[in-house]
C-alpha atoms as a PDB file:
ATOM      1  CA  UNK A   1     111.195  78.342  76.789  1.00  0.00           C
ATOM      2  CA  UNK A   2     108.083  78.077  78.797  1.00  0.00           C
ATOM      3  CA  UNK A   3     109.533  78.427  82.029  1.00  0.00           C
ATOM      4  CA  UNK A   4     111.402  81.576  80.941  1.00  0.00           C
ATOM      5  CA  UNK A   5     108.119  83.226  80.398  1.00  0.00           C
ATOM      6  CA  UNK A   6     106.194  81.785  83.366  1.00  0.00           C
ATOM      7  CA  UNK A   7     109.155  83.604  85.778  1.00  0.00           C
ATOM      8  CA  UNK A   8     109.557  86.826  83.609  1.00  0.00           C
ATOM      9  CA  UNK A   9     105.181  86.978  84.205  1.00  0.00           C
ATOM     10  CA  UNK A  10     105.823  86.200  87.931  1.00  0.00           C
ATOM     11  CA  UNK A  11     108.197  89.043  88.413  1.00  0.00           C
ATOM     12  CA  UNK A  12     105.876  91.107  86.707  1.00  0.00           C
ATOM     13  CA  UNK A  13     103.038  90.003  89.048  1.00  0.00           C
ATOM     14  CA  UNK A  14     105.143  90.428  92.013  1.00  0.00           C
ATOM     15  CA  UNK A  15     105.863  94.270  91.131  1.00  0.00           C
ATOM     16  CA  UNK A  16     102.762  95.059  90.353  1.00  0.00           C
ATOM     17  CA  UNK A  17     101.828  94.387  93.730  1.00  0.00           C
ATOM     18  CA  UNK A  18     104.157  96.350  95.146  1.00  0.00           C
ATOM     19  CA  UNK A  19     103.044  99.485  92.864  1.00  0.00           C
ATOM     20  CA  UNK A  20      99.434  98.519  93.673  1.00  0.00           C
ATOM     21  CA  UNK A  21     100.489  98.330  97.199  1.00  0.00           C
ATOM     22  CA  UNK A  22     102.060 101.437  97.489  1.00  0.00           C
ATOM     23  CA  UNK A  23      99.001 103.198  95.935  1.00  0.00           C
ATOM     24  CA  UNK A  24      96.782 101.590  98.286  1.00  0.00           C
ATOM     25  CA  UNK A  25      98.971 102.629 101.207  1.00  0.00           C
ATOM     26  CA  UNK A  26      99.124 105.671 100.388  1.00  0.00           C
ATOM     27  CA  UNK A  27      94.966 106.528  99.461  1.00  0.00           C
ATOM     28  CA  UNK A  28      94.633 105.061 103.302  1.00  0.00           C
ATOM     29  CA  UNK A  29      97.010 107.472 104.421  1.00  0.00           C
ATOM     30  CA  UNK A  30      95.271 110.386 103.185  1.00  0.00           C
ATOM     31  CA  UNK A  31      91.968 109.476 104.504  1.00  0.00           C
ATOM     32  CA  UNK A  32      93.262 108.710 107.946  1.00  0.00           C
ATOM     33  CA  UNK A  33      95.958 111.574 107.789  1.00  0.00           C
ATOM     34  CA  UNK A  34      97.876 111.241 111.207  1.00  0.00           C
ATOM     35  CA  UNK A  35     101.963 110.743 112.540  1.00  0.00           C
ATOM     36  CA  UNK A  36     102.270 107.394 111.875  1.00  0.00           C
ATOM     37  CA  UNK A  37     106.090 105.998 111.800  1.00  0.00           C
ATOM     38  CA  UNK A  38     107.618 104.388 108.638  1.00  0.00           C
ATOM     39  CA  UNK A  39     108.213 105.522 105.206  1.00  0.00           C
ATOM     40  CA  UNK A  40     107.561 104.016 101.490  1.00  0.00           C
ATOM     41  CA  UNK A  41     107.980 100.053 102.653  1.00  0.00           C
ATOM     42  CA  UNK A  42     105.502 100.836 105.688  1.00  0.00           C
ATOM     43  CA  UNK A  43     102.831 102.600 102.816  1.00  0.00           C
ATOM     44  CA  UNK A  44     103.607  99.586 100.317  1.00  0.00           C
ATOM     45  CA  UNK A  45     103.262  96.816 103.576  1.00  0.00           C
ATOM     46  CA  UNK A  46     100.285  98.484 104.425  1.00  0.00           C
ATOM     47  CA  UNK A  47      98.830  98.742 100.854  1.00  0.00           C
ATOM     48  CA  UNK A  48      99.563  94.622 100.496  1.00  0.00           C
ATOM     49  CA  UNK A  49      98.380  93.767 104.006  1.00  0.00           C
ATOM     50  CA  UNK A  50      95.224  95.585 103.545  1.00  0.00           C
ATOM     51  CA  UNK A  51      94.881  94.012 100.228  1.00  0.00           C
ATOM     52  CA  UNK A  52      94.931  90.922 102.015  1.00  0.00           C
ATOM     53  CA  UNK A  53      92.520  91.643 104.753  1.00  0.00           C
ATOM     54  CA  UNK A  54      89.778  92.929 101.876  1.00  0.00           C
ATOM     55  CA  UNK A  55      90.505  89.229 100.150  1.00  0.00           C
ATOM     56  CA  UNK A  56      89.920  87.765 103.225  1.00  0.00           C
ATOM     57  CA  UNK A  57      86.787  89.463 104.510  1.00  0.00           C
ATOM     58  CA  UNK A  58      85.472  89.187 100.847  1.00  0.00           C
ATOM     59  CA  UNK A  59      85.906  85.198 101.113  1.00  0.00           C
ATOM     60  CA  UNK A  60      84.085  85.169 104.678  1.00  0.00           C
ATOM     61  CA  UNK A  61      80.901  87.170 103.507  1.00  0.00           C
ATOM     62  CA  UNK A  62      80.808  85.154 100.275  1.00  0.00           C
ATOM     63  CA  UNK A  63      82.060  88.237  97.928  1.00  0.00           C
ATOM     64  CA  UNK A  64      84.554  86.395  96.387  1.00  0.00           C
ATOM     65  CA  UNK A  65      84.764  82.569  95.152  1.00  0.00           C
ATOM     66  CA  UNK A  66      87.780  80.521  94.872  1.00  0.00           C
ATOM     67  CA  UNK A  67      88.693  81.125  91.455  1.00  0.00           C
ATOM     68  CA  UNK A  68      88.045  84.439  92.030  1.00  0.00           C
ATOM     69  CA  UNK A  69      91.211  87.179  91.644  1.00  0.00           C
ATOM     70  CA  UNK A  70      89.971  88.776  94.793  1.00  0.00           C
ATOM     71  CA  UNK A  71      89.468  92.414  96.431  1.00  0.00           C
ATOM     72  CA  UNK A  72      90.039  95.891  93.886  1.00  0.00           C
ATOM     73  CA  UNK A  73      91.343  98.674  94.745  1.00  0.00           C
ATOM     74  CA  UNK A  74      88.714 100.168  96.721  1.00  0.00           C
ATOM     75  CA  UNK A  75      88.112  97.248  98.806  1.00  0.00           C
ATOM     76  CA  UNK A  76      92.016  97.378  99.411  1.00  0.00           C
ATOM     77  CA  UNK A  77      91.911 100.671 100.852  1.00  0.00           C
ATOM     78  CA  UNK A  78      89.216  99.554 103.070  1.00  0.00           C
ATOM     79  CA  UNK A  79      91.325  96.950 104.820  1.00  0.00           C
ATOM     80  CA  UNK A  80      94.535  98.940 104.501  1.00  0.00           C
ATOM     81  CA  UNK A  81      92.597 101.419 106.696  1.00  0.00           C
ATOM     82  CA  UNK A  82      91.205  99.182 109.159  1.00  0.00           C
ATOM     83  CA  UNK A  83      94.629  97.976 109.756  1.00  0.00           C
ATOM     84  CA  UNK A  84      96.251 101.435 110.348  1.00  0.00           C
ATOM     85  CA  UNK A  85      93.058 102.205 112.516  1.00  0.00           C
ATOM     86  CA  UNK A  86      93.876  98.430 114.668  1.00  0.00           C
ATOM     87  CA  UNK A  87      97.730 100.000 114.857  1.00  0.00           C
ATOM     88  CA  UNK A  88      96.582 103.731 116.025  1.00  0.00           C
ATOM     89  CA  UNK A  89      94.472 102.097 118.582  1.00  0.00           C
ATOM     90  CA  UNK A  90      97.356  99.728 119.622  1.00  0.00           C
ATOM     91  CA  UNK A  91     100.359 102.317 119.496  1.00  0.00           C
ATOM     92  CA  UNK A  92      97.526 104.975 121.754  1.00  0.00           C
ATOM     93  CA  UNK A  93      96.669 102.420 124.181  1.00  0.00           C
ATOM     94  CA  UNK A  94     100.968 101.376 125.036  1.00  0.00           C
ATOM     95  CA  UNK A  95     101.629 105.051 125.018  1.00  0.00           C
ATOM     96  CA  UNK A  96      99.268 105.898 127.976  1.00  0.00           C
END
């Protein structure tokens, strides 16, 4: 009984971070508009992996605790843009 509920709450955890992701993605797209490569997996991997950089600068300057449920959506949107700003400056730098 109990472990159909645990994995129905999982999926549902799992795709909302994909939605969130996505969003994220995209609001760092728009603020550093450019030609990047990749479609809607690229925006969502961005969204996550930005995600994951806020949670991890957060934990480093003491923002968030252990217990915490880590970075929102603005601090998600912060990483997700310094990544795509790391990649721009990778991609400009093999091109010349």
């Amino acid at each position: 009984m109990f472990g159909a509920v645990f994995a129905i709450a999982e999926a549902m955890h799992i795709l909302m971070t994909l939605i969130v992701g996505l969003i994220v993605g995209a609001l760092a797209k728009l603020i550093m508009p450019g030609r990047d490569p990749g479609g809607i997996i690229v925006t969502m991997l961005l969204g996550i992996a930005g995600a994951f950089v806020a949670r991890l600068l957060g934990h480093a300057v003491g923002m968030y605790g252990r217990d915490d449920t880590g970075p929102g959506i603005i601090a998600s949107v912060v990483g997700a843009v310094i990544i795509l700003g790391i990649y721009r400056v990778m991609v400009r730098r093999r091109v010349t």
